[in-house]
PDB file of N, CA and C in Angstrom:
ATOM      1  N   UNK A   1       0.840  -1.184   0.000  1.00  0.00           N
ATOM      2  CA  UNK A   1       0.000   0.000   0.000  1.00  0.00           C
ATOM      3  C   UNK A   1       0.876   1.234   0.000  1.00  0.00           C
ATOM      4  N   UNK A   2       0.647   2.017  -0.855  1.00  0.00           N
ATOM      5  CA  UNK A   2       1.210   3.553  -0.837  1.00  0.00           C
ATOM      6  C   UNK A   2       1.031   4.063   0.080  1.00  0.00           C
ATOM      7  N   UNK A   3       1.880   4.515   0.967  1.00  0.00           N
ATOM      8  CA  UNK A   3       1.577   5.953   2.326  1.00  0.00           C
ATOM      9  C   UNK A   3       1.285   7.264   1.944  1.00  0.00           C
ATOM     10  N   UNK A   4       2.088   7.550   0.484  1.00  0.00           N
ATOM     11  CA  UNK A   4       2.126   8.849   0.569  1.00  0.00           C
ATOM     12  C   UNK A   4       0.363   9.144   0.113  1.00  0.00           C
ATOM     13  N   UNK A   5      -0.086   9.625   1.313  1.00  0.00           N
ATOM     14  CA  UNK A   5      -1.887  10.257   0.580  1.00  0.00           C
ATOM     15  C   UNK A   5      -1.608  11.758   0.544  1.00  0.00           C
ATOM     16  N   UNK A   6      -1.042  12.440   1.642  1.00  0.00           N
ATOM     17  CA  UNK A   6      -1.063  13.403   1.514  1.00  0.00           C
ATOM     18  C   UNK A   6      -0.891  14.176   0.324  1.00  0.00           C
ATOM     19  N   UNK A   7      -1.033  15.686  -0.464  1.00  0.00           N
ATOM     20  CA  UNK A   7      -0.500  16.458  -1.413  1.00  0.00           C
ATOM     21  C   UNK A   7      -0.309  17.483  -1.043  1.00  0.00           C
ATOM     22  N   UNK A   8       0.339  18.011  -2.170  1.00  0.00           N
ATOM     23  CA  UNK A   8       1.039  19.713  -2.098  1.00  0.00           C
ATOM     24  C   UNK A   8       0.912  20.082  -3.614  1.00  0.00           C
ATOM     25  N   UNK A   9       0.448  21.149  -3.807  1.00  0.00           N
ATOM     26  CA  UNK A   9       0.624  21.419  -4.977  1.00  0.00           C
ATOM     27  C   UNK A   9       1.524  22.875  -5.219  1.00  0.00           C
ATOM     28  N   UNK A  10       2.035  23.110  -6.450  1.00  0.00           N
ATOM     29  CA  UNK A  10       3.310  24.236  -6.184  1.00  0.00           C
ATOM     30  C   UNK A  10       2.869  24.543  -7.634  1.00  0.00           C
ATOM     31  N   UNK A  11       2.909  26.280  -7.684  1.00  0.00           N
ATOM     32  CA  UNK A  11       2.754  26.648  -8.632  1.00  0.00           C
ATOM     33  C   UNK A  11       4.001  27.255  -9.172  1.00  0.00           C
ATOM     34  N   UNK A  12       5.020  26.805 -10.508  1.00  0.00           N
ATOM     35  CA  UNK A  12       6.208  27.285 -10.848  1.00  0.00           C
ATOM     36  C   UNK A  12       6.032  28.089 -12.106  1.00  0.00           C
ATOM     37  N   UNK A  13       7.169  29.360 -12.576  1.00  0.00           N
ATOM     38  CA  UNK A  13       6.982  29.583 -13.949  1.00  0.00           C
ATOM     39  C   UNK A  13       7.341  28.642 -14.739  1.00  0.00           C
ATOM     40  N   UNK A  14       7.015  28.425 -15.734  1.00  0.00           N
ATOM     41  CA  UNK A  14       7.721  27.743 -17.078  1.00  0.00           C
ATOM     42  C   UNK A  14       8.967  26.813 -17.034  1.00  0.00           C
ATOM     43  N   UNK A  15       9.793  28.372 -16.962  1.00  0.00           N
ATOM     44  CA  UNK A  15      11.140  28.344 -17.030  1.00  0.00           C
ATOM     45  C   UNK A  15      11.592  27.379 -15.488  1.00  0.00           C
ATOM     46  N   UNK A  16      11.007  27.620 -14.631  1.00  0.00           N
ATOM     47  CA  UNK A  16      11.549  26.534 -13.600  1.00  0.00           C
ATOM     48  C   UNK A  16      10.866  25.145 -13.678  1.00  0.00           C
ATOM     49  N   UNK A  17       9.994  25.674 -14.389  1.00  0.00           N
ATOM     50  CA  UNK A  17       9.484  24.020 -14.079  1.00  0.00           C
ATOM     51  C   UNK A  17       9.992  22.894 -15.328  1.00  0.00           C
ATOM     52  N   UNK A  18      10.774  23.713 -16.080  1.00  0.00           N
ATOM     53  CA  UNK A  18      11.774  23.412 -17.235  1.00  0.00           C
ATOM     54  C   UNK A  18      13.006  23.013 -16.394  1.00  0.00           C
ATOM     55  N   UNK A  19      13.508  23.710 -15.928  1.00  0.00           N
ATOM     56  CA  UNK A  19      14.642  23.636 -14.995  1.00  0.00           C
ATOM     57  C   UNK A  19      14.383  22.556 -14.247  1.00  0.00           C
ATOM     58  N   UNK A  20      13.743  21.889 -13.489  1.00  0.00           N
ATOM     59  CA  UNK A  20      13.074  20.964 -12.528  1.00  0.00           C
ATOM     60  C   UNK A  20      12.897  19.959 -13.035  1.00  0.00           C
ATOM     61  N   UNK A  21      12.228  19.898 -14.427  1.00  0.00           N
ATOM     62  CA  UNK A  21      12.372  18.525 -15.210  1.00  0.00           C
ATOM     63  C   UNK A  21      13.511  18.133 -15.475  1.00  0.00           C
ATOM     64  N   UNK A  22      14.480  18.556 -15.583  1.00  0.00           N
ATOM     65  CA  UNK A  22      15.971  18.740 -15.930  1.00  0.00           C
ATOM     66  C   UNK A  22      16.690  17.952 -15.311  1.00  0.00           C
ATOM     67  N   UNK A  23      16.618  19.260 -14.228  1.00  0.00           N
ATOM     68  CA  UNK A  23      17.514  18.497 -12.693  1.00  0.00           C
ATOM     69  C   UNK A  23      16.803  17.050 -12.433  1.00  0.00           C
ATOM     70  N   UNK A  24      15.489  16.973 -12.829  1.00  0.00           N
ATOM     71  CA  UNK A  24      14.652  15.365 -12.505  1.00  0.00           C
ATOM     72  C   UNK A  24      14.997  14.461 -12.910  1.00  0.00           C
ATOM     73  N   UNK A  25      15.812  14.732 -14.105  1.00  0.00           N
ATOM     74  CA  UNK A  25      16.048  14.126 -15.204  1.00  0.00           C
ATOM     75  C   UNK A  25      17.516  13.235 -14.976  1.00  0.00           C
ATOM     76  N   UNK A  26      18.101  14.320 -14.680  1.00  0.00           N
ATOM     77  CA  UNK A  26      19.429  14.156 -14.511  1.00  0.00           C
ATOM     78  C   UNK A  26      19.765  13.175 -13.678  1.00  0.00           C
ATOM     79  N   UNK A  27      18.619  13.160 -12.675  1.00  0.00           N
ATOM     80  CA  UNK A  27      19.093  12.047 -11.363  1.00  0.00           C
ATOM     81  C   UNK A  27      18.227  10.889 -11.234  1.00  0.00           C
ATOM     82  N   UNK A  28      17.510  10.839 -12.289  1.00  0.00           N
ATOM     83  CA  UNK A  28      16.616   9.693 -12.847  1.00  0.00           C
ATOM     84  C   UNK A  28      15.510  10.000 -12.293  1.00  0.00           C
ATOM     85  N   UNK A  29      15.374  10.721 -11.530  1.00  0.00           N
ATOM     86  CA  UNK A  29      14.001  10.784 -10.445  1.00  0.00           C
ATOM     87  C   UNK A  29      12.406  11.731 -10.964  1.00  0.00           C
ATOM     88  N   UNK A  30      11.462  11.435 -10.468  1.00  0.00           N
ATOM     89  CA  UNK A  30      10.184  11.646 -11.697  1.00  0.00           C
ATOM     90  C   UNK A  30      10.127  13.367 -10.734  1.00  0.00           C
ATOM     91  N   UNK A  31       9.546  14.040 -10.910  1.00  0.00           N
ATOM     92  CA  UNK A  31       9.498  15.846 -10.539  1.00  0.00           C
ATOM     93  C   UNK A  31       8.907  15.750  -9.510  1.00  0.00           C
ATOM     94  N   UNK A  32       8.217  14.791  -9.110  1.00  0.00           N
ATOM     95  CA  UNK A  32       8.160  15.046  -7.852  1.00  0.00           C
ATOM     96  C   UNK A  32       8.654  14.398  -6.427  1.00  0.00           C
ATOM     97  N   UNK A  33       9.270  13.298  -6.726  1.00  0.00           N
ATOM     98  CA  UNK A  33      10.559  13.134  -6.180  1.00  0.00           C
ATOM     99  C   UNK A  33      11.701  13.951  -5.832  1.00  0.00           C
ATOM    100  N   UNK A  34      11.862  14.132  -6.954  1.00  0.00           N
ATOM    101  CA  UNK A  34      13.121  15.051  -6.775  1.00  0.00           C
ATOM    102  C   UNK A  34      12.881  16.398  -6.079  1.00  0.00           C
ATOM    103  N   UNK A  35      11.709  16.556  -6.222  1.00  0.00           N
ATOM    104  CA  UNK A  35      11.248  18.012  -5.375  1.00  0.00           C
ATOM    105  C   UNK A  35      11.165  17.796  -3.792  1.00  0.00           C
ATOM    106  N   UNK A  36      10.325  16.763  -3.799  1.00  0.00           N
ATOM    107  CA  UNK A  36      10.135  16.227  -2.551  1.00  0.00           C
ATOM    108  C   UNK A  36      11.353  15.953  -1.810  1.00  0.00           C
ATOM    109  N   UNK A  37      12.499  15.233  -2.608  1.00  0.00           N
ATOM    110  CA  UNK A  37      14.245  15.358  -1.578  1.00  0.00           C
ATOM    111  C   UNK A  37      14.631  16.356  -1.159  1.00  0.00           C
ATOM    112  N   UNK A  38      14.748  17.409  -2.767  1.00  0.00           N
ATOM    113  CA  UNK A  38      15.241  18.869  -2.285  1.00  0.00           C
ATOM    114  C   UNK A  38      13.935  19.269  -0.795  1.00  0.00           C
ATOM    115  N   UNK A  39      12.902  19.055  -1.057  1.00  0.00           N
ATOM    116  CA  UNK A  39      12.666  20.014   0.187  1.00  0.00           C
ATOM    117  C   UNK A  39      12.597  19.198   1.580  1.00  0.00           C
ATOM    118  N   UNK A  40      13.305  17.882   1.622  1.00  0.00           N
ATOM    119  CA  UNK A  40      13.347  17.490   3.019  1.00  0.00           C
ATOM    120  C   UNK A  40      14.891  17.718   2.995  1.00  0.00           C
ATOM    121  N   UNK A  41      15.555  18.474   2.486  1.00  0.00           N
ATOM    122  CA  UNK A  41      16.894  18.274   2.679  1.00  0.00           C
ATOM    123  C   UNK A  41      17.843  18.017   1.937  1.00  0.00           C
ATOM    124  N   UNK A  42      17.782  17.031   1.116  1.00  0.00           N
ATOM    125  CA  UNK A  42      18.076  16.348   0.759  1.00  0.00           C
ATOM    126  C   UNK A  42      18.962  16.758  -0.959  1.00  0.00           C
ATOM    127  N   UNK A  43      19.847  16.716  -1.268  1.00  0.00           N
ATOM    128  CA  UNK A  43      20.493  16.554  -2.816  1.00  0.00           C
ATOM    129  C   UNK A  43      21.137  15.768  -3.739  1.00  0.00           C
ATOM    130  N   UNK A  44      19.286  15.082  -4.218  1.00  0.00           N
ATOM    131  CA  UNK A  44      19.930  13.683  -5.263  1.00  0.00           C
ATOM    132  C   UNK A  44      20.864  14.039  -6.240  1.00  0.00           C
ATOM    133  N   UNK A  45      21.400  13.086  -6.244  1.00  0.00           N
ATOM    134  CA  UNK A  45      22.796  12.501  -7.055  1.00  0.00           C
ATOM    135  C   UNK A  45      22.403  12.747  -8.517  1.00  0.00           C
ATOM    136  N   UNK A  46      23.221  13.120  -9.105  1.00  0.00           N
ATOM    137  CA  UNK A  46      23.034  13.314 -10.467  1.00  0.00           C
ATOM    138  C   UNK A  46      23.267  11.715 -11.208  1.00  0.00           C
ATOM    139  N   UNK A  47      22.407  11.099 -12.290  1.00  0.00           N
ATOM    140  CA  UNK A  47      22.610   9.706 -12.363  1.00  0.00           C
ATOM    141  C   UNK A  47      24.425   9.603 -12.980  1.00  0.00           C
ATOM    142  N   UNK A  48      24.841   8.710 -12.536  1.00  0.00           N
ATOM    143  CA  UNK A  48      26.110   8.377 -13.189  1.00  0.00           C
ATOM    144  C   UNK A  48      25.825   7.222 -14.378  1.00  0.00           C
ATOM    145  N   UNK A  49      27.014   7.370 -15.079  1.00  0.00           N
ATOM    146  CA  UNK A  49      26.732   6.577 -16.292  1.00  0.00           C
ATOM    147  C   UNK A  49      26.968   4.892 -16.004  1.00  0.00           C
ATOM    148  N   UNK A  50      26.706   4.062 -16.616  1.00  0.00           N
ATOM    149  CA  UNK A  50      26.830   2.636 -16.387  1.00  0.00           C
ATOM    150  C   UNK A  50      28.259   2.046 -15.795  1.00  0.00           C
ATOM    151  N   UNK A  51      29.458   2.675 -17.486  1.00  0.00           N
ATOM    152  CA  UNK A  51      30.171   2.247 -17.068  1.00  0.00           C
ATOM    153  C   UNK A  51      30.953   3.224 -15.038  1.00  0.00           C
ATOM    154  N   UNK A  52      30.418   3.963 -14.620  1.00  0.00           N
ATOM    155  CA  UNK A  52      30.800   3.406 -13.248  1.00  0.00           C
ATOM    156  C   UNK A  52      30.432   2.155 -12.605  1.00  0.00           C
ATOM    157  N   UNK A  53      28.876   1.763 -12.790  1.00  0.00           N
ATOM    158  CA  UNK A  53      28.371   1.228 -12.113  1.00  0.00           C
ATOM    159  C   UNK A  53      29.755  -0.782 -12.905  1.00  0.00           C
ATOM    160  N   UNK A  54      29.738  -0.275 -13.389  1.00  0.00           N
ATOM    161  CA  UNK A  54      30.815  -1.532 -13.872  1.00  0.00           C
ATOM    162  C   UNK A  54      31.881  -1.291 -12.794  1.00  0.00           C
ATOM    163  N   UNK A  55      32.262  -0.165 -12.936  1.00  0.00           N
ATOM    164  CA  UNK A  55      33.839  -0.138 -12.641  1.00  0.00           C
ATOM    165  C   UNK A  55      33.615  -0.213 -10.727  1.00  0.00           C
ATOM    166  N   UNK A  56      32.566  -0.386  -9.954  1.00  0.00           N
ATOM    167  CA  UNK A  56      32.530  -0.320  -9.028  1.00  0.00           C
ATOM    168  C   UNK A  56      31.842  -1.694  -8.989  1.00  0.00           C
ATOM    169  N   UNK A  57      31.344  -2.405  -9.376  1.00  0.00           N
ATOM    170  CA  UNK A  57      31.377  -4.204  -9.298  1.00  0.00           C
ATOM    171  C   UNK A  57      32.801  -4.559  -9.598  1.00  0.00           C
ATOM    172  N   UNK A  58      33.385  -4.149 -10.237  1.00  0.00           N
ATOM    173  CA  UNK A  58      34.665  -4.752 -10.766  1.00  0.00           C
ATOM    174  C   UNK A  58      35.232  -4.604  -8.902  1.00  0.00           C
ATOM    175  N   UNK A  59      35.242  -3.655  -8.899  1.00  0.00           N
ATOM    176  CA  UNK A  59      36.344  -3.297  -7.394  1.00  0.00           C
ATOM    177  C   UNK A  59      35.444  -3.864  -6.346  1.00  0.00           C
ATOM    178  N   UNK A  60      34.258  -4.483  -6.232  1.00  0.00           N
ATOM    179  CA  UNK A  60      33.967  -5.347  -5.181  1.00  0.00           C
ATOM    180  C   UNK A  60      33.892  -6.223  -4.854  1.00  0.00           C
ATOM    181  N   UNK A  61      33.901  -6.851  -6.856  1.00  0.00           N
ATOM    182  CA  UNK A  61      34.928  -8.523  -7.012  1.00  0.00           C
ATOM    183  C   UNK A  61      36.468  -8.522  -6.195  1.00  0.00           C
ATOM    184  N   UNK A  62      37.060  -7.078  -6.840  1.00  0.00           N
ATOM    185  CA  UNK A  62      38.680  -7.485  -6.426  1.00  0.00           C
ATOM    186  C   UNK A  62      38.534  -7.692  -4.803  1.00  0.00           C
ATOM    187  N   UNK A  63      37.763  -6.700  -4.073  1.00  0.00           N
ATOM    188  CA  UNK A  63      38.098  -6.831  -2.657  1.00  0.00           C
ATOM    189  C   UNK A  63      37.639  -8.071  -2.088  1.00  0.00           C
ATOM    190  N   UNK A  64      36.932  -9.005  -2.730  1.00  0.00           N
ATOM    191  CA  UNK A  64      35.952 -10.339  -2.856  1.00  0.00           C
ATOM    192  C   UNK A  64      37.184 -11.223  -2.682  1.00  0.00           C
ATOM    193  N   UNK A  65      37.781 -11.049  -4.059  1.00  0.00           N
ATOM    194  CA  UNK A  65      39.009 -11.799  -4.318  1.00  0.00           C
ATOM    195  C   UNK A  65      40.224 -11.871  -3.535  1.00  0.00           C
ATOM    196  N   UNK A  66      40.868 -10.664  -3.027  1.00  0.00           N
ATOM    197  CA  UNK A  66      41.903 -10.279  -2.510  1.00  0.00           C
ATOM    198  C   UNK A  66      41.727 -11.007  -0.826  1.00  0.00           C
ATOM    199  N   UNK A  67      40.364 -10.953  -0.193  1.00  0.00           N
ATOM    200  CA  UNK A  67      39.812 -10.862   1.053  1.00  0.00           C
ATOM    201  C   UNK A  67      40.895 -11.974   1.988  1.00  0.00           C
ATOM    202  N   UNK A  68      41.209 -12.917   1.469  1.00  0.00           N
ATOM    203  CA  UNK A  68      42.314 -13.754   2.150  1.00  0.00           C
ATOM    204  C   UNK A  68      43.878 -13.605   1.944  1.00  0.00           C
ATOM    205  N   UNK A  69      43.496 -12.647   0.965  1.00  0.00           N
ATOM    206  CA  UNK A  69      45.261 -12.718  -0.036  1.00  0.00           C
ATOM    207  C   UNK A  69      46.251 -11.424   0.948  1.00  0.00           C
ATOM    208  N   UNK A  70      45.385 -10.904   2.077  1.00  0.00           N
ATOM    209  CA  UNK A  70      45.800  -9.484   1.812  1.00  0.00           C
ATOM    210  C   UNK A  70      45.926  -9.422   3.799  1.00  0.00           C
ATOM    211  N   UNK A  71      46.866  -8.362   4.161  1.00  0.00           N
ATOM    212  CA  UNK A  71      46.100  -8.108   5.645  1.00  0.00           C
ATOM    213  C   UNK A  71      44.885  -7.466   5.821  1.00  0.00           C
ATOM    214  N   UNK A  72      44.684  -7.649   6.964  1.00  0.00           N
ATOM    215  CA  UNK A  72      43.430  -7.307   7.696  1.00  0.00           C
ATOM    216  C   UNK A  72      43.744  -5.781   7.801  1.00  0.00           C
ATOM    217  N   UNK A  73      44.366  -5.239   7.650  1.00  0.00           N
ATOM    218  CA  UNK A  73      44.778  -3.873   7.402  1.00  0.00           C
ATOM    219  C   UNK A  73      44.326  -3.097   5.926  1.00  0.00           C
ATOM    220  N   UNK A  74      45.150  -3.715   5.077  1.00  0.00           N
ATOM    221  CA  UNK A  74      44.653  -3.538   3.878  1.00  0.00           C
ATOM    222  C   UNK A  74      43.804  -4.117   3.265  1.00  0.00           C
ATOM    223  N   UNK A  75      42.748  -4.989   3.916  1.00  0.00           N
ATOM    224  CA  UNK A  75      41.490  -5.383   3.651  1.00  0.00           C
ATOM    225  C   UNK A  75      40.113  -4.306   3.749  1.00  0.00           C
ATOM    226  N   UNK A  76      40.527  -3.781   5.109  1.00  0.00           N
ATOM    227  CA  UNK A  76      39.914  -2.987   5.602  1.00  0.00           C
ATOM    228  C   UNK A  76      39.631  -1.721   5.188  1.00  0.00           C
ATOM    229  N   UNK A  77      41.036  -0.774   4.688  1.00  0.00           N
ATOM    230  CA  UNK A  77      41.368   0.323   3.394  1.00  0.00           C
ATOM    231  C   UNK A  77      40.135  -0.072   2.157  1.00  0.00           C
ATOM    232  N   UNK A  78      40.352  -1.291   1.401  1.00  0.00           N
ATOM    233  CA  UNK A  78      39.847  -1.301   0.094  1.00  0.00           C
ATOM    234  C   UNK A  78      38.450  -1.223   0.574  1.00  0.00           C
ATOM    235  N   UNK A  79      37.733  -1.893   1.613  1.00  0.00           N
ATOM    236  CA  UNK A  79      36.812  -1.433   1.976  1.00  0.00           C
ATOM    237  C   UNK A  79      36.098  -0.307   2.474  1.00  0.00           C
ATOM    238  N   UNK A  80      36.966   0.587   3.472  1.00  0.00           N
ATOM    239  CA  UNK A  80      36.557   1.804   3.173  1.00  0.00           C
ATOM    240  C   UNK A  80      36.857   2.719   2.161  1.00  0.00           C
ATOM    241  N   UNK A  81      37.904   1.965   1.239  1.00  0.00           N
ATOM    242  CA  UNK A  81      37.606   2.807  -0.028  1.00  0.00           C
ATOM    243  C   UNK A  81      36.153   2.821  -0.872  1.00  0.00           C
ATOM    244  N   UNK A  82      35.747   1.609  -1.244  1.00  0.00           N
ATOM    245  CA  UNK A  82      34.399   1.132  -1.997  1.00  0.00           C
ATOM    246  C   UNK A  82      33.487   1.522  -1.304  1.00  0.00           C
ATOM    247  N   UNK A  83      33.270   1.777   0.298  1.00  0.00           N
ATOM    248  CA  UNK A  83      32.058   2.224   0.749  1.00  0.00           C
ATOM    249  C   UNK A  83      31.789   3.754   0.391  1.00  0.00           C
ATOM    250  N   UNK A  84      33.557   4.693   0.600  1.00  0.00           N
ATOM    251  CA  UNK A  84      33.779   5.871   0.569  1.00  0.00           C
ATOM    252  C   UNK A  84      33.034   6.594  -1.070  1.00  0.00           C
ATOM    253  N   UNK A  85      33.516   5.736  -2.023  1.00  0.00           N
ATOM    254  CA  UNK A  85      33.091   5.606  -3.471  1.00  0.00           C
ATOM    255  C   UNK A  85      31.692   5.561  -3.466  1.00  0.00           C
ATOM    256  N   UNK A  86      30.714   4.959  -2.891  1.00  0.00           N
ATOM    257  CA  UNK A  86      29.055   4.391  -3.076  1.00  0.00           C
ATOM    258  C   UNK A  86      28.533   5.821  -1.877  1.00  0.00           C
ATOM    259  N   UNK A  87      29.710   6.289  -1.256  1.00  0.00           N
ATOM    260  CA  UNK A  87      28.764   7.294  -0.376  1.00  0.00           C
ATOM    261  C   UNK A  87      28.842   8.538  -1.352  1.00  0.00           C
ATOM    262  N   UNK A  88      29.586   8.910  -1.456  1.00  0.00           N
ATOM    263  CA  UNK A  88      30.071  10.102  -2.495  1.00  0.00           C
ATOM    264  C   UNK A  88      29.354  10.507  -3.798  1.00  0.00           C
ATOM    265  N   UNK A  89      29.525   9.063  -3.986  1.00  0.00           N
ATOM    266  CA  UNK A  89      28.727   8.684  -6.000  1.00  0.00           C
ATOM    267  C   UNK A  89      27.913   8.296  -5.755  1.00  0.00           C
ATOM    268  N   UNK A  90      26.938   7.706  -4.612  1.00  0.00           N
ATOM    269  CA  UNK A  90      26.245   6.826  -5.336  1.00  0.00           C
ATOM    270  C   UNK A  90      24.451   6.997  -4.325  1.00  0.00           C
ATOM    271  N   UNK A  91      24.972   7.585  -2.447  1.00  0.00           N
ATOM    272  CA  UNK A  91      24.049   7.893  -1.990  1.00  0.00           C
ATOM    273  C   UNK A  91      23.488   9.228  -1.894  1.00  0.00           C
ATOM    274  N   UNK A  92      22.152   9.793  -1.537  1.00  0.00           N
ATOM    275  CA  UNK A  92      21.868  11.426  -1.561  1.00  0.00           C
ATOM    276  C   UNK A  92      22.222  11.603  -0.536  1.00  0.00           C
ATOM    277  N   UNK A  93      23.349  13.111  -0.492  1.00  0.00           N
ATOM    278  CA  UNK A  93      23.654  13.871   0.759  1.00  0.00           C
ATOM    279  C   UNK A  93      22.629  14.783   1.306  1.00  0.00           C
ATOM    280  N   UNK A  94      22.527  14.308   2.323  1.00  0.00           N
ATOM    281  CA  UNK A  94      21.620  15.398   3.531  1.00  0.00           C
ATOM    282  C   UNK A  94      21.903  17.033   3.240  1.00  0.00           C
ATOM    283  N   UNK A  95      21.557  17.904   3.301  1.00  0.00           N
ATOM    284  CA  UNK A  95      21.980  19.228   3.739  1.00  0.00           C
ATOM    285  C   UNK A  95      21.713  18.923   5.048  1.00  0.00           C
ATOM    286  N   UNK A  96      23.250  20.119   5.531  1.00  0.00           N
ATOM    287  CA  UNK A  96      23.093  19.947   6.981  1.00  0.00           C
ATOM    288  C   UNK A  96      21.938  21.432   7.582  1.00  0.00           C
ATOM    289  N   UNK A  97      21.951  21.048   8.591  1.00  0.00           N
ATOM    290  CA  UNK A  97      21.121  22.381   9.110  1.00  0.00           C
ATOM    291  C   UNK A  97      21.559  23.681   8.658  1.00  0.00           C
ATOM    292  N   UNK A  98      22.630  24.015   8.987  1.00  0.00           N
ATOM    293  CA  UNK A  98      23.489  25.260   8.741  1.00  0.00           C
ATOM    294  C   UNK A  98      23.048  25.926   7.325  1.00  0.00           C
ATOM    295  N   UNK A  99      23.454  24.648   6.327  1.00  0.00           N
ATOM    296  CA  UNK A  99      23.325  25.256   4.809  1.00  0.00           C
ATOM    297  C   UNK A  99      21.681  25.345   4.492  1.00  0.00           C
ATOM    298  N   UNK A 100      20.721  24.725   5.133  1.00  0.00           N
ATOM    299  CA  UNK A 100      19.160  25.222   5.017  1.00  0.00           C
ATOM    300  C   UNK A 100      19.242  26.412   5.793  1.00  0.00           C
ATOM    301  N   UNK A 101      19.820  27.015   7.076  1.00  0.00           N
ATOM    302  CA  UNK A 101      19.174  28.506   7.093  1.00  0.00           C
ATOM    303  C   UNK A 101      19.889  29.005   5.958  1.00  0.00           C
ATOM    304  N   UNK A 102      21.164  28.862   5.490  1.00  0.00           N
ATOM    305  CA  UNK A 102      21.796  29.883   5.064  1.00  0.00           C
ATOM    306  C   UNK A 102      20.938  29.782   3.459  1.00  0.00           C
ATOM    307  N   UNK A 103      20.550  28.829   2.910  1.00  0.00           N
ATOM    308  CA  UNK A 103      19.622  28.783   1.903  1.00  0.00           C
ATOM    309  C   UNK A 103      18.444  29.578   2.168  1.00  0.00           C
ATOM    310  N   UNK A 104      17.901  29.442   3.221  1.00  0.00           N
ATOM    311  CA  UNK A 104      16.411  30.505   3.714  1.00  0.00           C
ATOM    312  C   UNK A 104      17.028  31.783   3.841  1.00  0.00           C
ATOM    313  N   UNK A 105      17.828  31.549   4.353  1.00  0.00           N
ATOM    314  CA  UNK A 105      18.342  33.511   4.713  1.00  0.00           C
ATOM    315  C   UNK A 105      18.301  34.220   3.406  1.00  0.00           C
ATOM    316  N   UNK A 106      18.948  33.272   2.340  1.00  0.00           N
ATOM    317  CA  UNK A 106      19.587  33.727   0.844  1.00  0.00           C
ATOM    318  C   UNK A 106      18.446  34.272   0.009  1.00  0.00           C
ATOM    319  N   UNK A 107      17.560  33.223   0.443  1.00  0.00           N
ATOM    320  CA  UNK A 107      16.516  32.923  -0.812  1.00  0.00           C
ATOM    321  C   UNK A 107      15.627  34.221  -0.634  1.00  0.00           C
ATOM    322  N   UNK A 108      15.084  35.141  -1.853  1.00  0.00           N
ATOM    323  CA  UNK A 108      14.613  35.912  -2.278  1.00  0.00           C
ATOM    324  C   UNK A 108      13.519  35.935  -2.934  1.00  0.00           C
ATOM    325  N   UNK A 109      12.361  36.418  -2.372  1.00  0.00           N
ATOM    326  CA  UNK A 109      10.971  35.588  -3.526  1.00  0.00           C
ATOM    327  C   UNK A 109      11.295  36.634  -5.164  1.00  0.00           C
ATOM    328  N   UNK A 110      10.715  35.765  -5.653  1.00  0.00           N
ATOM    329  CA  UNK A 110      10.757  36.962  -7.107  1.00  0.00           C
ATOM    330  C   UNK A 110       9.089  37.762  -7.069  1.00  0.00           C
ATOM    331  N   UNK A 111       9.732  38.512  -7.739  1.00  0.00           N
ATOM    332  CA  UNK A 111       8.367  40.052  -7.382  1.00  0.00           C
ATOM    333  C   UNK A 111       7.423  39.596  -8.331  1.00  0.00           C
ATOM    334  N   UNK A 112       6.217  39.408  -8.298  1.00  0.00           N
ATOM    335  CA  UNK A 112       5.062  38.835  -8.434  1.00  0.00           C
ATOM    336  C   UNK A 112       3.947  39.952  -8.798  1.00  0.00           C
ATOM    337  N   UNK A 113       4.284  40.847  -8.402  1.00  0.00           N
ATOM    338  CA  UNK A 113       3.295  42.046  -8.417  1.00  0.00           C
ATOM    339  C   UNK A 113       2.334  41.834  -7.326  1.00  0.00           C
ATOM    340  N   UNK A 114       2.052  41.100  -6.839  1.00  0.00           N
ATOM    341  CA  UNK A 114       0.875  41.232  -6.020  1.00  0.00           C
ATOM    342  C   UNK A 114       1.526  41.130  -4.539  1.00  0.00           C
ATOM    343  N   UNK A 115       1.078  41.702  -3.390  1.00  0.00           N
ATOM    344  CA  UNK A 115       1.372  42.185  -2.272  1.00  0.00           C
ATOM    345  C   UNK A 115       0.273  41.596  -1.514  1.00  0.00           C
ATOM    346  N   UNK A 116       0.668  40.791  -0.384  1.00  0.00           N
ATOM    347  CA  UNK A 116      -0.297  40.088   0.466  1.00  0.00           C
ATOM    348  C   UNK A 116      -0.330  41.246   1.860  1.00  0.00           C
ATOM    349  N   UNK A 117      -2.104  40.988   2.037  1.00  0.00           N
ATOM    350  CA  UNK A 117      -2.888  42.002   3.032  1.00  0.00           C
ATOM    351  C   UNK A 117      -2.553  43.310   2.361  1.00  0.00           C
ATOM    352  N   UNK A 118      -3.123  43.654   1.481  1.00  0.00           N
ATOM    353  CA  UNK A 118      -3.178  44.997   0.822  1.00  0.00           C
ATOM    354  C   UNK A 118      -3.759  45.253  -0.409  1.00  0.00           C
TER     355      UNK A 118
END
C-alpha cells in the first residue's frame, strides 16, 4: 500500500518548471521526487553513467578476491575505499542544518506584483 496520501501542490513559472524537469532528469528521479528530496533536505545525485556502475562491481569482485590474499589492514582500506566511493557517488547527501538557514536567509521571492494584506 502507498503511504504517501497526503499532497502539495506548487505553482512554478515555465522556465523553472523546465529547470526541474531537468535536474529530474538528470538524477533519474520523476518531478516530484526530486522536489520532494530537495525540500526534506536532501540533494539527489546526479545519475552516473553505467560504465561506473561496472567499474565499481569490478572493485567489489577485487576486494571479494583479494579478502584472504591481503592483511586485515589492507582489507579494511579497500573497503573503506568502496564504501567511501558508493557514499560520495552513489548515496543522496543530507543538507546539513546550517546550509538550510543559510539557503532561507539567501533565498529571495521573485516580485510577483501582487502584495499580500493589501
Amino acid at each position: 500500500m502507498n503511504e504517501k496520501q497526503a499532497r502539495i501542490e506548487l505553482r512554478v513559472t515555465q522556465s523553472e518548471k523546465k529547470k526541474i524537469a531537468k535536474l529530474a532528469e538528470s538524477c533519474s528521479l520523476s518531478q516530484s521526487e526530486y522536489v520532494r528530496q530537495r525540500a526534506l533536505g536532501y540533494v539527489p545525485r546526479t545519475m552516473l553513467p553505467d560504465v561506473f556502475f561496472d567499474f565499481n562491481q569490478t572493485l567489489c569482485r577485487l576486494c571479494d578476491e583479494v579478502a584472504d590474499k591481503v592483511t586485515p589492514e589492507t582489507e579494511r582500506k579497500l573497503l573503506e575505499v568502496t564504501d567511501e566511493i558508493q557514499q560520495q557517488l552513489l548515496l543522496p547527501e543530507k543538507s546539513s542544518t546550517a546550509q538550510i538557514r543559510k539557503e532561507m536567509m539567501t533565498w529571495q521571492p521573485q516580485a510577483s506584483g501582487q502584495s499580500k494584506g493589501g
